[in-house]
Protein backbone atom coordinates (compact mmCIF):
# COMPACT_ATOMS: atom_id res chain seq x y z
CA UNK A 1 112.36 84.03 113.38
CA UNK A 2 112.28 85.29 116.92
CA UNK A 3 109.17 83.40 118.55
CA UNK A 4 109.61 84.70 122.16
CA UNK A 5 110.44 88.61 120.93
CA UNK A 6 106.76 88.09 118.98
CA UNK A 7 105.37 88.81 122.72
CA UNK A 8 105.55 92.35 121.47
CA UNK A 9 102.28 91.46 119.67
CA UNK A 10 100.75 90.70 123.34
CA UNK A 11 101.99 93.61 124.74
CA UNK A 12 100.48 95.89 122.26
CA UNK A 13 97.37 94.44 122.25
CA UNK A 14 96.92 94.78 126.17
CA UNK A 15 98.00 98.48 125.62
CA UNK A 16 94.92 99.20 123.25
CA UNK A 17 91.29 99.82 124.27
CA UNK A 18 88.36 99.31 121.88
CA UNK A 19 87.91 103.05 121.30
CA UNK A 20 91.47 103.05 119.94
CA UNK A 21 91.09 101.02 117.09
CA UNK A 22 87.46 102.02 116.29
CA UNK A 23 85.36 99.10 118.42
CA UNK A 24 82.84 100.02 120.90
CA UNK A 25 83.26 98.64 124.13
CA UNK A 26 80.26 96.50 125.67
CA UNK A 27 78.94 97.14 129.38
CA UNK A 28 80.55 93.88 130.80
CA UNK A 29 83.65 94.48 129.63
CA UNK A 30 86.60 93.27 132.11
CA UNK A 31 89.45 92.62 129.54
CA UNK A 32 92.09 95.04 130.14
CA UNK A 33 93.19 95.96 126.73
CA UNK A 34 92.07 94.10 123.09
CA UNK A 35 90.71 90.69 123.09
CA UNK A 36 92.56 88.06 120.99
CA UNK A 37 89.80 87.62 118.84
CA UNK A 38 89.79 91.46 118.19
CA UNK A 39 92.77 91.54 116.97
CA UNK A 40 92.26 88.75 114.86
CA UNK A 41 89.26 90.29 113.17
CA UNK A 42 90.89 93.59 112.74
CA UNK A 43 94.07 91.98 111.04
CA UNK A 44 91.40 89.49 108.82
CA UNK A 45 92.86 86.26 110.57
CA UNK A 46 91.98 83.22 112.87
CA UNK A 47 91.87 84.12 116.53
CA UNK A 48 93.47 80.77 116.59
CA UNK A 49 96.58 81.40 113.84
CA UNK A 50 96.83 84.86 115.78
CA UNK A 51 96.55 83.19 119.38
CA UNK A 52 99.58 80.77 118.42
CA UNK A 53 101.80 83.87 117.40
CA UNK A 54 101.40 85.17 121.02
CA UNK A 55 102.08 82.26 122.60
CA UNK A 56 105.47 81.16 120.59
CA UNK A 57 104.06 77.94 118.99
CA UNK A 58 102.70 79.29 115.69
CA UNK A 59 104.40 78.66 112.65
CA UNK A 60 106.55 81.55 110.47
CA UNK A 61 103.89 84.38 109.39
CA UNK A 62 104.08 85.37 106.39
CA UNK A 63 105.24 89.09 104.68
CA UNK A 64 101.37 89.63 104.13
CA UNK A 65 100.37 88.15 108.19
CA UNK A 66 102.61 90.34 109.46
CA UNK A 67 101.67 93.53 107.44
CA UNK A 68 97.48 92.90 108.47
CA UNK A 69 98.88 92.37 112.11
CA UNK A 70 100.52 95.54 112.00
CA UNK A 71 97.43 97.13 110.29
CA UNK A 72 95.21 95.85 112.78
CA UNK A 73 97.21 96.70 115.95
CA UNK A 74 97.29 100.59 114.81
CA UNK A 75 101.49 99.77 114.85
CA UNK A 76 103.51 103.10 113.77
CA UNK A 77 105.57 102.40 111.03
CA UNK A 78 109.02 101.53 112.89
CA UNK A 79 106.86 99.18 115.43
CA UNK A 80 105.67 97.38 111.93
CA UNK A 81 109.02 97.48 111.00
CA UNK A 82 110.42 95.61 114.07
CA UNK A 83 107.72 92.87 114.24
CA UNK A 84 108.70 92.17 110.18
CA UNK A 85 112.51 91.21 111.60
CA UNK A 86 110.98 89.27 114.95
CA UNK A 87 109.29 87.49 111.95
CA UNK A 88 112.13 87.03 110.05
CA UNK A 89 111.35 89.29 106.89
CA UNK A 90 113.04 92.56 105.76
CA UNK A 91 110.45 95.28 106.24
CA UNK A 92 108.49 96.51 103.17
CA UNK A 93 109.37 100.18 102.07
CA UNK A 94 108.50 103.30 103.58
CA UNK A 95 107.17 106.11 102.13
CA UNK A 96 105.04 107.37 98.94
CA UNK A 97 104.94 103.35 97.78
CA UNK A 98 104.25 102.20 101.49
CA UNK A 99 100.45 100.62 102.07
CA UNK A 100 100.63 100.93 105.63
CA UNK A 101 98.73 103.69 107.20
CA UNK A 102 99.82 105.53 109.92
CA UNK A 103 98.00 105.03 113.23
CA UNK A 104 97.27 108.88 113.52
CA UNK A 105 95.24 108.76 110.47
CA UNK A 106 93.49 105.14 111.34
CA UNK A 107 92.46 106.84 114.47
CA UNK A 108 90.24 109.77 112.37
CA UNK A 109 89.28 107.07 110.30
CA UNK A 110 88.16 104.86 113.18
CA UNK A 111 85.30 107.29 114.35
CA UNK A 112 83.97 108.20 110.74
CA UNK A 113 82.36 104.39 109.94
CA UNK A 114 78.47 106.30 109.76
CA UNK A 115 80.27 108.90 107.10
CA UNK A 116 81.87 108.06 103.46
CA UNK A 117 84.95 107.66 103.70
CA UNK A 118 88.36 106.05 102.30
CA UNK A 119 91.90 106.55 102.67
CA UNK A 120 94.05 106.49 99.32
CA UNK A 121 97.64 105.60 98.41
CA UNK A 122 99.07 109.14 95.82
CA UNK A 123 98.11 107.04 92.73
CA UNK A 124 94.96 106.44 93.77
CA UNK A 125 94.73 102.94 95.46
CA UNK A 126 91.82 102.62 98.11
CA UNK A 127 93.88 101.39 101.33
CA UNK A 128 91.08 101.68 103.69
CA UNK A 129 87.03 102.08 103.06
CA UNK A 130 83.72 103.12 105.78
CA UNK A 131 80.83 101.08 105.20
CA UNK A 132 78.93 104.01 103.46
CA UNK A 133 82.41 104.81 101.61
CA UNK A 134 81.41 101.04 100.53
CA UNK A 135 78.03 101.94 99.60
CA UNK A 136 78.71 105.33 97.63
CA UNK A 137 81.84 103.76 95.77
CA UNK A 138 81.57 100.17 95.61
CA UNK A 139 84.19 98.11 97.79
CA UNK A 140 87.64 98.26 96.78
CA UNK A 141 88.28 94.68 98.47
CA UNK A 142 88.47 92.81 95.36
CA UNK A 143 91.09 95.06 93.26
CA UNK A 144 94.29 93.43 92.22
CA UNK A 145 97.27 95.02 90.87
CA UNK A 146 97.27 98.33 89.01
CA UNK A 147 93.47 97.95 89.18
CA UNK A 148 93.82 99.08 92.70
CA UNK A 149 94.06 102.53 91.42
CA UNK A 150 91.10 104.19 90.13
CA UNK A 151 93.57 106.13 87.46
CA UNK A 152 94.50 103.29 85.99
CA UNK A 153 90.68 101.52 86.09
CA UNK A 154 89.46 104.96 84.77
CA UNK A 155 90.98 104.41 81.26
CA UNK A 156 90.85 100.61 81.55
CA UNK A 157 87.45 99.66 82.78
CA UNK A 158 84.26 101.15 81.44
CA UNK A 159 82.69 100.63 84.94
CA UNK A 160 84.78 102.96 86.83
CA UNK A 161 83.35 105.68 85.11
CA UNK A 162 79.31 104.74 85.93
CA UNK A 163 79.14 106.89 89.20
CA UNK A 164 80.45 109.79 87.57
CA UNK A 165 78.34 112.39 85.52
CA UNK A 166 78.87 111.59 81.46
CA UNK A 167 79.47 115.43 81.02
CA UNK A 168 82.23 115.76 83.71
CA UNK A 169 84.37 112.96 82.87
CA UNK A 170 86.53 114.22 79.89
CA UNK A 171 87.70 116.44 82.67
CA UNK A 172 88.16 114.18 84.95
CA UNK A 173 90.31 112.24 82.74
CA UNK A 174 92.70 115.31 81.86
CA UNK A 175 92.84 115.02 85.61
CA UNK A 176 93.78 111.27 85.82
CA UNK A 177 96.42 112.15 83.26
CA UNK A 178 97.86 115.28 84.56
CA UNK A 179 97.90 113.69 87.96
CA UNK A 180 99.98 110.78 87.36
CA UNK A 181 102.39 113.00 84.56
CA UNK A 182 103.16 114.99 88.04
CA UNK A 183 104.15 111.76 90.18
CA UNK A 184 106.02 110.45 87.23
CA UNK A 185 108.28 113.47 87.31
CA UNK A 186 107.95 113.40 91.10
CA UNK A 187 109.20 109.97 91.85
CA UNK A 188 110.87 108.89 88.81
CA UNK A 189 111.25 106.02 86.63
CA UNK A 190 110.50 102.84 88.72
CA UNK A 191 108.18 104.07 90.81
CA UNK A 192 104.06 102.79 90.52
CA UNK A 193 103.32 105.89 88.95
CA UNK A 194 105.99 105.28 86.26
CA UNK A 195 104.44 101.51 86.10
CA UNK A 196 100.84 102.69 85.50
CA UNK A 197 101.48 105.16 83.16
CA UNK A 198 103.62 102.63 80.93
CA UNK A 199 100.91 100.29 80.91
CA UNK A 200 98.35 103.38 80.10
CA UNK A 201 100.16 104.34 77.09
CA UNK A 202 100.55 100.73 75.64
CA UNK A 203 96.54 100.14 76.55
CA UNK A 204 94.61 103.28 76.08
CA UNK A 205 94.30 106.20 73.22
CA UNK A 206 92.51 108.13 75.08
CA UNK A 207 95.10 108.23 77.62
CA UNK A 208 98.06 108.41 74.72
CA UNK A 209 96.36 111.42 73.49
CA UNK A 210 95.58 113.39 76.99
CA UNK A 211 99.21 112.32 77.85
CA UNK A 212 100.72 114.23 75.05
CA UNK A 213 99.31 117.46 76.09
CA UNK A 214 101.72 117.64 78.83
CA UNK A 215 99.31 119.42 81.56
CA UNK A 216 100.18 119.38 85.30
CA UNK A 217 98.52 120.91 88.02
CA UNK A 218 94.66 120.35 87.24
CA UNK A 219 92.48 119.54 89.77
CA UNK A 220 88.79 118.11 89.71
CA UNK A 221 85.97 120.23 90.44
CA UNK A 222 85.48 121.09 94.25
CA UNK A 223 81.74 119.77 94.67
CA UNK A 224 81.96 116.32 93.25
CA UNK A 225 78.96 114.86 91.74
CA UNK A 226 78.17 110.91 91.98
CA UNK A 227 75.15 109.00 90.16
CA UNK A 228 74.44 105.72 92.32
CA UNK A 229 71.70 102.95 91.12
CA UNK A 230 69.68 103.17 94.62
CA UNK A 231 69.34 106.34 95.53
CA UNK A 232 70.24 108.31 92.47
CA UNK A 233 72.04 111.62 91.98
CA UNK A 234 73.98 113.26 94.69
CA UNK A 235 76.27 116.29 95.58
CA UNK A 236 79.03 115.92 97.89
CA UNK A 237 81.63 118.00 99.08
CA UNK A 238 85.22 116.21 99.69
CA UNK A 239 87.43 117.17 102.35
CA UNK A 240 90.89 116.14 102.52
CA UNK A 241 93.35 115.25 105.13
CA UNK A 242 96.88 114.56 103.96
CA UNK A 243 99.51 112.64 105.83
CA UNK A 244 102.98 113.72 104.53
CA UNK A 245 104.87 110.97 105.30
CA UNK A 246 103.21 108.01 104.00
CA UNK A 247 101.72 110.19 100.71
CA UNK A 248 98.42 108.95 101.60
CA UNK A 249 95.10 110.98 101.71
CA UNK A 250 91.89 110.34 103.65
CA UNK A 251 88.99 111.47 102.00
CA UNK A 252 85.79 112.15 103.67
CA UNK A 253 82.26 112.81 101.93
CA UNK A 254 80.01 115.13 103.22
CA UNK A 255 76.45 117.24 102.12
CA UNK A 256 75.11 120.12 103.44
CA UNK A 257 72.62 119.73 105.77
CA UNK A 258 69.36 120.09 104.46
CA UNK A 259 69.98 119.38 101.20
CA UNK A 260 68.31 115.73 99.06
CA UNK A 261 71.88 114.64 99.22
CA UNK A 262 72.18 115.08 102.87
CA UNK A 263 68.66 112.70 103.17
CA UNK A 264 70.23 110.19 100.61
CA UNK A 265 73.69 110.03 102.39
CA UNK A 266 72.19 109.27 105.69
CA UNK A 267 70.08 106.19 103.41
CA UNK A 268 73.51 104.93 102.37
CA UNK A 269 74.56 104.74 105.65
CA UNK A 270 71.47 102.28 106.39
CA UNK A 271 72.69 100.47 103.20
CA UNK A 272 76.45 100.40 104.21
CA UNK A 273 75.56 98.93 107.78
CA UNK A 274 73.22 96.19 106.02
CA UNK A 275 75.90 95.48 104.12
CA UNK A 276 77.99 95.16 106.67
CA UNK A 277 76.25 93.10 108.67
């Protein structure tokens, strides 16, 4: 472990302003750059663990420190890479099985926290959630292992099928299927969509039988359709933002204006910031 080359971590911070990672900066502000307990809060750490990592007297981080430090200090993906080895760790992969998001697409994230929105690994793991994303899907905070992805919870669980309409989810789950059928082929045997669909065709019949129809390229409807238990039924349009290199998609929520699901959406965004709070 390289203790003194971990000043990186200090540098970077003083090189970032509150807009850049999605604060808001107060009136009295005089810190040039992030605040130590910023960072700490944005990597889901003690300002005190994180303090002692600056100043050379902390103790090893671990694989899973040093990827929410990376996270939370926007870090490209060879900057993440580099403060893994100052850590002593080899770097986690890059690529389609990669969680770390690029700093490009935290930034659009950043200024979308009053708007649904998530950001989502190819197989459908939730990597990053807005408050109202929180209240319209439930929070993804919780999820372990293949449950991160909603394919695999959607023949699994019951419960990941409540928000969705009863008469649109057989084709949503042709969907699930024909999804993951095209990353298996894409990415080949090994890879998490190989993993999930193994454990799908050892758990489910449902998915067995959709499975063996061998259909690729379906997509779900364009104007999604979501039943919540506060406010009810709503109609949202989803736009998508792809980043190629990392496979990941952000996925942002939106009504027309006007419209009863505009009203309720902007309700949800009350309930995500009570939430929140």
């Amino acid at each position: 472990m390289d203790r003194e080359g971990l000043a990186f971590l200090r540098r970077r911070r003083e090189s970032l302003q509150p807009e850049d990672v999605g604060l808001t900066r107060g009136p009295r502000r005089r810190t040039d750059g992030l605040r130590r307990e910023e960072v700490a809060a944005l990597s889901h750490m003690s300002t005190d663990y994180y303090a002692r990592l600056e100043r050379a007297t902390g103790p090893q981080p671990s694989e899973q420190m040093m990827a929410s430090i990376a996270q939370g200090l926007h870090l490209t993906v060879g900057e993440r890479d580099h403060i893994f080895r100052l850590a002593g760790h080899n770097p986690p992969a890059r690529g389609s099985s990669s969680d770390h998001v690029s700093p490009g697409l935290l930034r659009i994230f950043d200024r979308l926290q009053d708007t649904p929105a998530e950001i989502v690994s190819e197989v459908g793991e939730t990597l990053r959630q807005t408050p109202t994303g929180v209240a319209l899907l439930g929070s993804a905070s919780n999820r372990e292992g293949p449950a991160r992805s909603i394919g695999y919870r959607w023949f699994s669980d019951p419960a990941a099928r409540a928000p969705y309409p009863p008469e649109e989810q057989a084709l949503l789950s042709r969907v699930y299927a024909a999804g993951l059928r095209e990353l298996v082929t894409l990415r080949g045997p090994g890879s998490r969509a190989a993993e999930l669909a193994e454990l799908l065709l050892a758990q489910s019949s449902e998915f067995r039988r959709l499975w063996d129809l061998h259909e690729v390229g379906l997509r779900p409807p364009d104007l999604k359709r979501f039943t919540h238990p506060e406010v009810g039924e709503l109609e949202l349009n989803c736009q998508t933002l792809i980043d190629p290199d990392q496979s990941h998609r952000l996925l942002v929520y939106t009504a027309e204006p006007g419209s009863t699901s505009y009203e309720k959406l902007r309700l949800l965004s009350v309930i995500g910031a009570q939430s929140l709070a």
